[in-house]
Protein backbone atom coordinates (compact mmCIF):
# COMPACT_ATOMS: atom_id res chain seq x y z
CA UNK A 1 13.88 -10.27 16.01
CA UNK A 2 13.30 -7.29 18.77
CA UNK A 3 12.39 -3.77 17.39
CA UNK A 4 15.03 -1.51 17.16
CA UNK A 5 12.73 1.41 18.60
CA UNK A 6 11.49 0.43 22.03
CA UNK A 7 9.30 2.19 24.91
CA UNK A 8 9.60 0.94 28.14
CA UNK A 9 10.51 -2.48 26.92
CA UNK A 10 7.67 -2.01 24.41
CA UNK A 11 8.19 -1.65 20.39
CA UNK A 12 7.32 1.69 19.28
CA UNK A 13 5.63 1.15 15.83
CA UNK A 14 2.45 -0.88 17.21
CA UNK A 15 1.78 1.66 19.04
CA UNK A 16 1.87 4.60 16.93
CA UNK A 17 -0.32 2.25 14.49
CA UNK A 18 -3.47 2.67 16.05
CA UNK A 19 -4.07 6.39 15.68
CA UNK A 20 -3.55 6.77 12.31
CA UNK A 21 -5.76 3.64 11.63
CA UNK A 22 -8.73 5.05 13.92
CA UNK A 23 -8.52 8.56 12.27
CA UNK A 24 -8.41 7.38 8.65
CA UNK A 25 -10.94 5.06 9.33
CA UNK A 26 -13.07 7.29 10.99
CA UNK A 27 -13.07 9.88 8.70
CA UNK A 28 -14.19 7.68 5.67
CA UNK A 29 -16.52 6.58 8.00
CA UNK A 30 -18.07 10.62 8.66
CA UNK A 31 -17.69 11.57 4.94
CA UNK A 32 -19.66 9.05 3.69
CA UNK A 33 -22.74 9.66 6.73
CA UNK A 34 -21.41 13.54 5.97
CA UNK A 35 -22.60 12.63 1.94
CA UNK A 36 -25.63 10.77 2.90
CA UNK A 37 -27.28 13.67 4.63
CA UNK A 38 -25.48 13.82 7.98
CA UNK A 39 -24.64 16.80 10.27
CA UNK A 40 -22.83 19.40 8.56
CA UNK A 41 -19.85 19.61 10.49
CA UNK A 42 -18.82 15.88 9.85
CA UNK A 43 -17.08 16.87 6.65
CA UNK A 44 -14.94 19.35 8.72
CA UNK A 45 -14.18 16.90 11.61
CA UNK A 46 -13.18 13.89 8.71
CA UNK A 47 -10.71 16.66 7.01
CA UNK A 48 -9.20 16.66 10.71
CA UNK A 49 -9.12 13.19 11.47
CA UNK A 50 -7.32 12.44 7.81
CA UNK A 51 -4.82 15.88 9.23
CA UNK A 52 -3.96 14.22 12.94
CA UNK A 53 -4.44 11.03 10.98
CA UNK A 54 -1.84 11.52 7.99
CA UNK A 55 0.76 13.27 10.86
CA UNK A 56 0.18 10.15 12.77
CA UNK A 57 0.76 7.68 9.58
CA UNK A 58 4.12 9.11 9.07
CA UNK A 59 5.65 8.65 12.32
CA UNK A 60 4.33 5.01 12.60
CA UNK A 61 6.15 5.05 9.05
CA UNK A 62 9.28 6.21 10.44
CA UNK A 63 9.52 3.85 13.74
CA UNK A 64 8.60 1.22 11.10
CA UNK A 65 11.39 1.71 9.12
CA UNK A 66 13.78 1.32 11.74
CA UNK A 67 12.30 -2.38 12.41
CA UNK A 68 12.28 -3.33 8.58
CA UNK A 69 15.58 -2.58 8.04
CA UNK A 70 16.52 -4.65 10.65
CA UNK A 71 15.12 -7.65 8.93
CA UNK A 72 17.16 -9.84 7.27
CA UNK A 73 17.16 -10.08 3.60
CA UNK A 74 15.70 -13.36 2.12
CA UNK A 75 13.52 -13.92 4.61
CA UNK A 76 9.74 -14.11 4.23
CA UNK A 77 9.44 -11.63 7.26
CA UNK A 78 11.26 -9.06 4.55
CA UNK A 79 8.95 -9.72 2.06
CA UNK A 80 5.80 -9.27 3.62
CA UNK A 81 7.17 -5.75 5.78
CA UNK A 82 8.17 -4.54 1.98
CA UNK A 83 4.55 -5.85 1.09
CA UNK A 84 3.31 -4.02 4.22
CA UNK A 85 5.47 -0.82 3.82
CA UNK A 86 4.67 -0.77 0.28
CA UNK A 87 0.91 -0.83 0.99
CA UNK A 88 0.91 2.00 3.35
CA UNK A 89 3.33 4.41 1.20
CA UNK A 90 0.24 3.61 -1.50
CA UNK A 91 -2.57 4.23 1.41
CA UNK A 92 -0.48 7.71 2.38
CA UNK A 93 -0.02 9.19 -0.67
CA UNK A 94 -4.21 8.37 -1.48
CA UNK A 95 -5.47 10.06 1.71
CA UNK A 96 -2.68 13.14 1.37
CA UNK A 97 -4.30 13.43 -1.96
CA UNK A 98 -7.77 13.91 -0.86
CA UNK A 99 -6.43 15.89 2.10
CA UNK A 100 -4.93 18.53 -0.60
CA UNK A 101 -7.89 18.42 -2.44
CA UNK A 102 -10.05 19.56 0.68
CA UNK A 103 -7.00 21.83 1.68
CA UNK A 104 -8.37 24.84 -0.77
CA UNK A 105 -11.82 24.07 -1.62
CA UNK A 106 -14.16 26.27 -0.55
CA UNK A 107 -16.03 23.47 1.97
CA UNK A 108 -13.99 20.78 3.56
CA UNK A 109 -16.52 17.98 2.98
CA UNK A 110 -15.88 15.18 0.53
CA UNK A 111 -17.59 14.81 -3.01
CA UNK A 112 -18.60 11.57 -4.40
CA UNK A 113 -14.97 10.92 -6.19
CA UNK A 114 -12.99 11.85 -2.85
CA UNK A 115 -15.02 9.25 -1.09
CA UNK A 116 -14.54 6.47 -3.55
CA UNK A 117 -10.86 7.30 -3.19
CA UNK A 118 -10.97 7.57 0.51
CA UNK A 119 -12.31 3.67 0.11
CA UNK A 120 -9.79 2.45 -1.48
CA UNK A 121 -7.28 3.64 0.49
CA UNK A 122 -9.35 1.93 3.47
CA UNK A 123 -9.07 -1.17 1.81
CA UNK A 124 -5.61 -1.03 1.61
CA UNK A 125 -5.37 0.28 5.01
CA UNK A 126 -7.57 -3.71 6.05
CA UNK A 127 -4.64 -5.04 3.60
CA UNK A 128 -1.55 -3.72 5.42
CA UNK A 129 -3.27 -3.96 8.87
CA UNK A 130 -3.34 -7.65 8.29
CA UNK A 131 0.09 -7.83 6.64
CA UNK A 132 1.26 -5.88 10.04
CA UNK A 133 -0.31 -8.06 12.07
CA UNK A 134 1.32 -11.12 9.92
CA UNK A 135 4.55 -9.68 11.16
CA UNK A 136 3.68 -9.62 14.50
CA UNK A 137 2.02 -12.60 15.37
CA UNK A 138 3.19 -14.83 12.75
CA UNK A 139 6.71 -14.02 12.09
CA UNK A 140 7.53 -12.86 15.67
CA UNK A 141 9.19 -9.30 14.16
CA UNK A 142 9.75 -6.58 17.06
CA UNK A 143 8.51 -8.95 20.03
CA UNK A 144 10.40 -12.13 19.77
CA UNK A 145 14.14 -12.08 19.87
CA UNK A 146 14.02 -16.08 18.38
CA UNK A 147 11.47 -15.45 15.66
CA UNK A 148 11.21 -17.81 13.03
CA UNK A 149 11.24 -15.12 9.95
CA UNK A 150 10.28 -17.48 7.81
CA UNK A 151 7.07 -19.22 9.66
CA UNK A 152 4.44 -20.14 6.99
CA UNK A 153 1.45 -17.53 6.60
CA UNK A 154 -1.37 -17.85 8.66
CA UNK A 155 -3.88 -17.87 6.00
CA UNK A 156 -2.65 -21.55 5.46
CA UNK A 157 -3.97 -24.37 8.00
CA UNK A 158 -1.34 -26.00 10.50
CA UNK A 159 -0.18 -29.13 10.03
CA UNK A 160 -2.23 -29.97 13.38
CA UNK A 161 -5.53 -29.13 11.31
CA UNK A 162 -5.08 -30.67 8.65
């Protein structure tokens, strides 16, 4: 199944996927050195990378939509991109959160309770990064026009390993 949002032959939603990934990443990665005793300004430059970050997240959401609605119901593809989508709705909503929080406050770094947020949303951002990539190079969904929707997850050996 081809994606229905293309680039120069390319699918659109992998490659919106990476900046939003990066910048969330990275900024749980500057709050916590930010919390630990690191420079100063890596509180402010985390509450930017979860802005540009958050921005980003919603129009990979948006291409994505277009390619999950164009994948048949019943198949396993469907139920992992649900899976997937559902993850990163969750993921979204905990970051905006935190971002909200740091909107007013009087310093834009991140207390002990936005951080442990800020982690679990990371994990679920590992989660859906592997359920994305599941899609991809499992299930063939948005590169291959004869995908088998319904291959078996990779987390289970082949029948050539067993």
């Amino acid at each position: 199944m081809e994606s229905r949002l293309k680039v120069l032959g390319h699918p659109l939603h992998p490659m919106l996927v990476m900046f939003p990934v990066a910048l969330l990443a990275t900024a749980v990665l500057f709050d916590v050195v930010d919390t630990v005793g690191g420079p100063d300004f890596l509180g402010e430059v985390a509450y930017w990378n979860l802005t540009v970050g958050l921005v980003g997240g919603l129009l990979a959401a948006v291409a994505g939509t277009f390619d999950l609605l164009a994948i048949p119901t019943g198949t396993r593809a469907k139920r992992v991109a649900l899976t997937h989508a559902a993850a990163n709705v969750a993921l979204i909503l905990l970051f905006a959160a935190v971002w909200a929080v740091r909107l007013n406050a009087d310093t834009r770094a991140a207390g002990g309770a936005l951080i442990a947020i800020e982690i679990v949303a990371l994990a679920i951002l590992g989660i859906s990064a592997w359920l994305g990539g599941e899609l991809v190079d499992r299930l063939g969904v948005g590169v291959d026009r004869d995908a088998d929707l319904d291959a078996p997850s990779s987390l289970r050996p082949s029948a050539s390993t067993q």
